[in-house]
PDB file of N, CA and C in Angstrom:
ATOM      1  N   UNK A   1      56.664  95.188  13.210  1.00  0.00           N
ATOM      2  CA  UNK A   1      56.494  93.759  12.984  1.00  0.00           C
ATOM      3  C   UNK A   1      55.033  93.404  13.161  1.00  0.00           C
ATOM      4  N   UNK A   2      54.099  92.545  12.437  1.00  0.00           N
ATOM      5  CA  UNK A   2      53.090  92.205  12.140  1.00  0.00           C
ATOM      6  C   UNK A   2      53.141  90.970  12.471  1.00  0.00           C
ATOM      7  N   UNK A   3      51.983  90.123  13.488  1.00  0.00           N
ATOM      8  CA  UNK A   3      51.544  89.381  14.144  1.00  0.00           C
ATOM      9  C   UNK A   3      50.746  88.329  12.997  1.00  0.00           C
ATOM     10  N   UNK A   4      51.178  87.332  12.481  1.00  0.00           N
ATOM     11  CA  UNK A   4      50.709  86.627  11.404  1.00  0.00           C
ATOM     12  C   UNK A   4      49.117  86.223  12.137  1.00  0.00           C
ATOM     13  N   UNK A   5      48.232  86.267  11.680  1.00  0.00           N
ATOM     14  CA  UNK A   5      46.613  85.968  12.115  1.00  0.00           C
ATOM     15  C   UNK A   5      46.760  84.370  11.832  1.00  0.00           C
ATOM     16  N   UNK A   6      46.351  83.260  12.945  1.00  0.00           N
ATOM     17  CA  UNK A   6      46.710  81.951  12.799  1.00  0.00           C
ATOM     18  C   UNK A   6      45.104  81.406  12.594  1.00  0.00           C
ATOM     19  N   UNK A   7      44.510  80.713  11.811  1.00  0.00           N
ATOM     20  CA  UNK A   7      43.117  80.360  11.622  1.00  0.00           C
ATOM     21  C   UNK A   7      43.156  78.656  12.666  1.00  0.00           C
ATOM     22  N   UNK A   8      42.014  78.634  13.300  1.00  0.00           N
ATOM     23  CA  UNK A   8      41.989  77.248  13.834  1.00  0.00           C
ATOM     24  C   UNK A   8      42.018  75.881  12.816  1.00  0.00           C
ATOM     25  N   UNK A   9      42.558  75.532  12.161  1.00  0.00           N
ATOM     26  CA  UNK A   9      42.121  74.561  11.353  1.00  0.00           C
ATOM     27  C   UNK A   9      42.609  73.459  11.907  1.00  0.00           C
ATOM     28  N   UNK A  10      42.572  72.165  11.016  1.00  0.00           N
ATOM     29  CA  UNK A  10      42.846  70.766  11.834  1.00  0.00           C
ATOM     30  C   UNK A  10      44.344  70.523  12.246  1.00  0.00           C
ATOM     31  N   UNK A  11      45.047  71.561  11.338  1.00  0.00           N
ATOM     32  CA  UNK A  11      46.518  71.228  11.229  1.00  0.00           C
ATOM     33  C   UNK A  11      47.039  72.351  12.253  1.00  0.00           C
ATOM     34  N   UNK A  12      46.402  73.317  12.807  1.00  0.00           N
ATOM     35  CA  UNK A  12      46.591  74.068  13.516  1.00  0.00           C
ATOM     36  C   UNK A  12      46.273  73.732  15.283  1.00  0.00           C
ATOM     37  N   UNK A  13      45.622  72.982  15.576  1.00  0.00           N
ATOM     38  CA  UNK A  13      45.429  72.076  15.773  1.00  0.00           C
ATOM     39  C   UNK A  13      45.772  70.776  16.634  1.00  0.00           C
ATOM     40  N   UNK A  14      46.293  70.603  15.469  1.00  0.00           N
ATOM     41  CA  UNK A  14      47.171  69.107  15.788  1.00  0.00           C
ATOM     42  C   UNK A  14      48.340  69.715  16.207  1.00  0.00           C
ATOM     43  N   UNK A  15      48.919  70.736  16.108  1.00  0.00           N
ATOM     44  CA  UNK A  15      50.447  71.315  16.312  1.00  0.00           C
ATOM     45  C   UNK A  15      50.453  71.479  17.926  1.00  0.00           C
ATOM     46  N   UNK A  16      49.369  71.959  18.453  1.00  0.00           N
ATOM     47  CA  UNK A  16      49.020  72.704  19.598  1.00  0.00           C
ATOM     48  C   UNK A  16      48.725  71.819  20.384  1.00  0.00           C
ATOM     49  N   UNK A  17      47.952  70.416  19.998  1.00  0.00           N
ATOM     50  CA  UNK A  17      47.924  69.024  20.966  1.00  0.00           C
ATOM     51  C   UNK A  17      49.624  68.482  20.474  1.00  0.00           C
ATOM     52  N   UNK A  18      50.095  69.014  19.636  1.00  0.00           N
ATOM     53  CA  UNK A  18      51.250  67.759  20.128  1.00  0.00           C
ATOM     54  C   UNK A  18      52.940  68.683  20.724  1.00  0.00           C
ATOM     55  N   UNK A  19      52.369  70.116  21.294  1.00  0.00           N
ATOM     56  CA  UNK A  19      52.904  70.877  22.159  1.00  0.00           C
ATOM     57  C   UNK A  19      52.423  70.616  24.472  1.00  0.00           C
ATOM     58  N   UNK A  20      51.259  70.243  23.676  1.00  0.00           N
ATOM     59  CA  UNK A  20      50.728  70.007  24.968  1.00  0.00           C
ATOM     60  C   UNK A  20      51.209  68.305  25.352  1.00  0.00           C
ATOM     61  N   UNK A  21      51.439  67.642  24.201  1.00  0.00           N
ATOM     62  CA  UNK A  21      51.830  66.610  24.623  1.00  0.00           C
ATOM     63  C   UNK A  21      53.309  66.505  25.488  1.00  0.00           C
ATOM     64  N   UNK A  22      54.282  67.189  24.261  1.00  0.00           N
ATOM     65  CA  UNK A  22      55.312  67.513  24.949  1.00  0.00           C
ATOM     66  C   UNK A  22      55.587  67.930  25.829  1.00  0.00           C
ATOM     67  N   UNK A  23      54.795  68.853  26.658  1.00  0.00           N
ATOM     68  CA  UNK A  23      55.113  69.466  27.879  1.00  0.00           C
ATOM     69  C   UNK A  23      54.590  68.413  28.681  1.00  0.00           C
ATOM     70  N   UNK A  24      53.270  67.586  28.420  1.00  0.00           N
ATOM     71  CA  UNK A  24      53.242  66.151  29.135  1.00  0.00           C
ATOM     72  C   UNK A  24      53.971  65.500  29.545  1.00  0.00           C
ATOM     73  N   UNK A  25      54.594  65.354  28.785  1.00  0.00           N
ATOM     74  CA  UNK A  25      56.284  64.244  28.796  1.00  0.00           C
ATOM     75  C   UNK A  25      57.478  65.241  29.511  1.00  0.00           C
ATOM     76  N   UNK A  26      57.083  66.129  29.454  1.00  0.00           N
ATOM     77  CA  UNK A  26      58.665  67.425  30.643  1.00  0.00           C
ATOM     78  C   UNK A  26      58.110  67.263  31.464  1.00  0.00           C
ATOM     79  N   UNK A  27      56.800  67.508  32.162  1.00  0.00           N
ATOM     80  CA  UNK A  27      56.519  67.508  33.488  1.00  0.00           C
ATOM     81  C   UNK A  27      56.178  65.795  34.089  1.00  0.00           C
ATOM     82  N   UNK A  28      56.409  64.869  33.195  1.00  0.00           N
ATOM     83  CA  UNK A  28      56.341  63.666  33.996  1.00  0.00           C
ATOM     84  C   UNK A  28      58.150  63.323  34.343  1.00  0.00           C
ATOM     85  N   UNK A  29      59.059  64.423  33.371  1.00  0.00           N
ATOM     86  CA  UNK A  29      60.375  63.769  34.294  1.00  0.00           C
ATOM     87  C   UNK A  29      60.478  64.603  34.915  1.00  0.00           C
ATOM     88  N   UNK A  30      60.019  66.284  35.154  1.00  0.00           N
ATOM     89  CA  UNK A  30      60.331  67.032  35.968  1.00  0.00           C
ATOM     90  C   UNK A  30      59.601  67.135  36.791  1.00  0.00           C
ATOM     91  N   UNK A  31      58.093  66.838  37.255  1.00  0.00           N
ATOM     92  CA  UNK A  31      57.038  67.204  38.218  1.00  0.00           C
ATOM     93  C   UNK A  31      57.230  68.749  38.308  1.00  0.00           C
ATOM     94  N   UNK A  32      57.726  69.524  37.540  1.00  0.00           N
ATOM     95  CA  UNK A  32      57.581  70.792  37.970  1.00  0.00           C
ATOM     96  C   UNK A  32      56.512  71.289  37.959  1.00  0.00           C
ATOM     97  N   UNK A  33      55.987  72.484  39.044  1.00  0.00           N
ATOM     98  CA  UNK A  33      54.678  73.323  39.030  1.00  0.00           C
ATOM     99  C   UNK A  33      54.734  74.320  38.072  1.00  0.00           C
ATOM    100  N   UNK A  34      55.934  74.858  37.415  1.00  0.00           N
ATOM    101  CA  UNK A  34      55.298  75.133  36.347  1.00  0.00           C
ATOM    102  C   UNK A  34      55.304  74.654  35.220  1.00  0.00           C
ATOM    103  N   UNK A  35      55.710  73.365  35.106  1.00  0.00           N
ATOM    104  CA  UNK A  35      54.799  72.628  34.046  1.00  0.00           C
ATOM    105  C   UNK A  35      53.640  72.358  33.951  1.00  0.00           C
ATOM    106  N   UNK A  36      53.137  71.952  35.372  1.00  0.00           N
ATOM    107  CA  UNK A  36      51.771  71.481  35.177  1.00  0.00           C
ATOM    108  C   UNK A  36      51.048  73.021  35.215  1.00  0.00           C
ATOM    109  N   UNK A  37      51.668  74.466  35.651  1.00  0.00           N
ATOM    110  CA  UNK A  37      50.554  75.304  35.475  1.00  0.00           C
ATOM    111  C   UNK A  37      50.308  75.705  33.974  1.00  0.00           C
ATOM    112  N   UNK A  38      51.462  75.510  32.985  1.00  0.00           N
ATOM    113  CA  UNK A  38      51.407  75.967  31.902  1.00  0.00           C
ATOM    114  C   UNK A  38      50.544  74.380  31.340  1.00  0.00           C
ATOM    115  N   UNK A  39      50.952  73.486  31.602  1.00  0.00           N
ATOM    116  CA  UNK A  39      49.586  72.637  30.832  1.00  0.00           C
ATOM    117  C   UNK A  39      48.305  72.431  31.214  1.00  0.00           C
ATOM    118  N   UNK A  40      48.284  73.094  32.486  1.00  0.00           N
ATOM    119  CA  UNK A  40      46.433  73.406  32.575  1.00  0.00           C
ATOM    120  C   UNK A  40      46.687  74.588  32.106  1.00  0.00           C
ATOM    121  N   UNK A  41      46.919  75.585  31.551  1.00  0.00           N
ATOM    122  CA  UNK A  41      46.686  76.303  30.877  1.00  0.00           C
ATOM    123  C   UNK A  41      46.913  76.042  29.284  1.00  0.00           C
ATOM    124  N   UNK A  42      47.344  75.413  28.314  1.00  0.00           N
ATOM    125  CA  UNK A  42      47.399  74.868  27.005  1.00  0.00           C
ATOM    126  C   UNK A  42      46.488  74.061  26.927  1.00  0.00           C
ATOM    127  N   UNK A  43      45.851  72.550  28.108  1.00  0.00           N
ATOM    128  CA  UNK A  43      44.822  72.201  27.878  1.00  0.00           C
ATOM    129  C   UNK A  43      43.325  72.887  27.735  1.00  0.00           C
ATOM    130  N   UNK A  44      43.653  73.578  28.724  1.00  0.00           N
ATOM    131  CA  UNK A  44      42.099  74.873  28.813  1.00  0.00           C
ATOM    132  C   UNK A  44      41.969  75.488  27.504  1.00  0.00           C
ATOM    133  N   UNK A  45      43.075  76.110  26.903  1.00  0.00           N
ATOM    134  CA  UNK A  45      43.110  76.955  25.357  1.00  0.00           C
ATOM    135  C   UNK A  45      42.820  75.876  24.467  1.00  0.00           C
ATOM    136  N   UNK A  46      43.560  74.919  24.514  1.00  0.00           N
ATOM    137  CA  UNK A  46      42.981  74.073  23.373  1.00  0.00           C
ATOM    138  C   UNK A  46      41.389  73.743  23.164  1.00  0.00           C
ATOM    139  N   UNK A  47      40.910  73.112  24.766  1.00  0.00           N
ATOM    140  CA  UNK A  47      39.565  72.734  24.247  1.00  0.00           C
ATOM    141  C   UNK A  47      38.420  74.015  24.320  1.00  0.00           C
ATOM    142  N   UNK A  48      39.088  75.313  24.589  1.00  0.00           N
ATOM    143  CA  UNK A  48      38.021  76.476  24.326  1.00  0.00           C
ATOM    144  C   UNK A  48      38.205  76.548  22.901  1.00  0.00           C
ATOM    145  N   UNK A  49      39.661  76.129  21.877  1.00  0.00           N
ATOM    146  CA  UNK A  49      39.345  76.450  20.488  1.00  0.00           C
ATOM    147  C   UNK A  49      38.974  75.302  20.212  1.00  0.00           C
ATOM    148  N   UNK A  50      38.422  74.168  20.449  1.00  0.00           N
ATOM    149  CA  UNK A  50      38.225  73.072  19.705  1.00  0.00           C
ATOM    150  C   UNK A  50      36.626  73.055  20.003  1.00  0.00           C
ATOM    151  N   UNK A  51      36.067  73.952  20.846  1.00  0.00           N
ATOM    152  CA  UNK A  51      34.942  73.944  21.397  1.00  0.00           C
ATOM    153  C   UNK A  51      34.638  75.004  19.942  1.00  0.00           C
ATOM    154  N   UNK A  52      34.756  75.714  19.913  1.00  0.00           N
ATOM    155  CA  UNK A  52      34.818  77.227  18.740  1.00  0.00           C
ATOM    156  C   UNK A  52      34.589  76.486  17.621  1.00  0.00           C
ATOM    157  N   UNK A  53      35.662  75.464  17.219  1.00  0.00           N
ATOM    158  CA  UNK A  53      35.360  75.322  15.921  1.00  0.00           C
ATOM    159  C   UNK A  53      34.593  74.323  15.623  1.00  0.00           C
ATOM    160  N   UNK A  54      34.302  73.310  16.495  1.00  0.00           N
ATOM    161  CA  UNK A  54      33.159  72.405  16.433  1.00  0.00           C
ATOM    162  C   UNK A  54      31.557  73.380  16.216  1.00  0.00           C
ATOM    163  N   UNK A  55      31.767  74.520  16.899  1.00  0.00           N
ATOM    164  CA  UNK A  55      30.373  75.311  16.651  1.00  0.00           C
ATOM    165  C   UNK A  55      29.972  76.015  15.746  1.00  0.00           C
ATOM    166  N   UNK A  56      31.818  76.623  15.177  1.00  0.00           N
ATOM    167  CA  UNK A  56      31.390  77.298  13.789  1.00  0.00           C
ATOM    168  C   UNK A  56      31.725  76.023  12.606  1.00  0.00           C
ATOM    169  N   UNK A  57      31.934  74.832  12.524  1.00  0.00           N
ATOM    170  CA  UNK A  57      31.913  73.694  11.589  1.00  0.00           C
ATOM    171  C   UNK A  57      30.072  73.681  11.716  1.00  0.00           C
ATOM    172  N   UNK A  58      29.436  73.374  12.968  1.00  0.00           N
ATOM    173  CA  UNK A  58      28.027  72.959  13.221  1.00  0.00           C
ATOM    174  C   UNK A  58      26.913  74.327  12.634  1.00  0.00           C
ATOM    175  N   UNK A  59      27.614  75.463  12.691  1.00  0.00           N
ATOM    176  CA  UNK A  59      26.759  76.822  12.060  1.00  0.00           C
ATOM    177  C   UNK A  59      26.799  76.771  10.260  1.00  0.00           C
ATOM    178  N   UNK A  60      28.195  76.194  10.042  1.00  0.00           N
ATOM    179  CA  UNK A  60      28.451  76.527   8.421  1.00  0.00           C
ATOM    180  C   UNK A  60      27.839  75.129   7.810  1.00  0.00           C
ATOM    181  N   UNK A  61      27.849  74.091   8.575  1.00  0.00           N
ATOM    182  CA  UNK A  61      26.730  72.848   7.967  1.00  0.00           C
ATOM    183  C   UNK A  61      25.075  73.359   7.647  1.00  0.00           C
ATOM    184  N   UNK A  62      24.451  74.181   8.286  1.00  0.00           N
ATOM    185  CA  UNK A  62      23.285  74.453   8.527  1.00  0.00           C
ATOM    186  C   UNK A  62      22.875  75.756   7.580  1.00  0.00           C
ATOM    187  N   UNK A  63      23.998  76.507   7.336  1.00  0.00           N
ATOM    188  CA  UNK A  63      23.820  78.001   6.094  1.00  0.00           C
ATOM    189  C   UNK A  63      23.959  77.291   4.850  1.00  0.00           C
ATOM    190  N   UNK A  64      23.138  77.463   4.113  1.00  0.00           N
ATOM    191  CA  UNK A  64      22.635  77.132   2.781  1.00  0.00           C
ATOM    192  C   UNK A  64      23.531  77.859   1.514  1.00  0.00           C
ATOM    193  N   UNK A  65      24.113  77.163   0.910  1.00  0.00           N
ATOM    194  CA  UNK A  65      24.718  77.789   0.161  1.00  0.00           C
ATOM    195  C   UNK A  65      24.140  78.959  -0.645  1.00  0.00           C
ATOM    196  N   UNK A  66      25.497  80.100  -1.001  1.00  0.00           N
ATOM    197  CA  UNK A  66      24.572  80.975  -1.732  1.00  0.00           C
ATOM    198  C   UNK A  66      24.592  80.682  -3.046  1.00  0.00           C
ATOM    199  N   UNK A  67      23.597  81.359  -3.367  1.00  0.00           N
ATOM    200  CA  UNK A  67      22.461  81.207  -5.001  1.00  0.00           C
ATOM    201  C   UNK A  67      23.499  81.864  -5.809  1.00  0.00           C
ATOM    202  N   UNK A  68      24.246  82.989  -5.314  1.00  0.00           N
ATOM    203  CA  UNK A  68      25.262  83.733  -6.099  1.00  0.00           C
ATOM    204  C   UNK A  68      26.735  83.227  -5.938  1.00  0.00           C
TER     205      UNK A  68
END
């Protein structure tokens, strides 16, 4: 079985904040600890990829299209 390669895009994304939301909303009726450890951990992943692609959006603004 082969591991589909998932690209960061906006819609990729948005799926992953509105997973983190949901677990928002379980751990405000459950207070469980491991809710909140798994959503400091989904918040942390999210903004290390949202950090990523803000830098490679800010690298591919600045490369000049090619001539070919």
């Amino acid at each position: 079985m082969t591991k589909k390669k998932r690209r960061m895009t906006d819609e990729y994304m948005d799926e992953q904040w509105a997973k983190i939301e949901a677990r928002m909303r379980r751990f405000n009726e459950t207070a469980s600890y491991q809710d909140k450890m798994f959503l400091d951990c989904m918040i942390r992943d999210w903004e290390a990829k949202m950090k990523l692609k803000l830098q490679d959006e800010a690298i591919q603004g600045k490369i000049p299209p090619s001539p070919w």
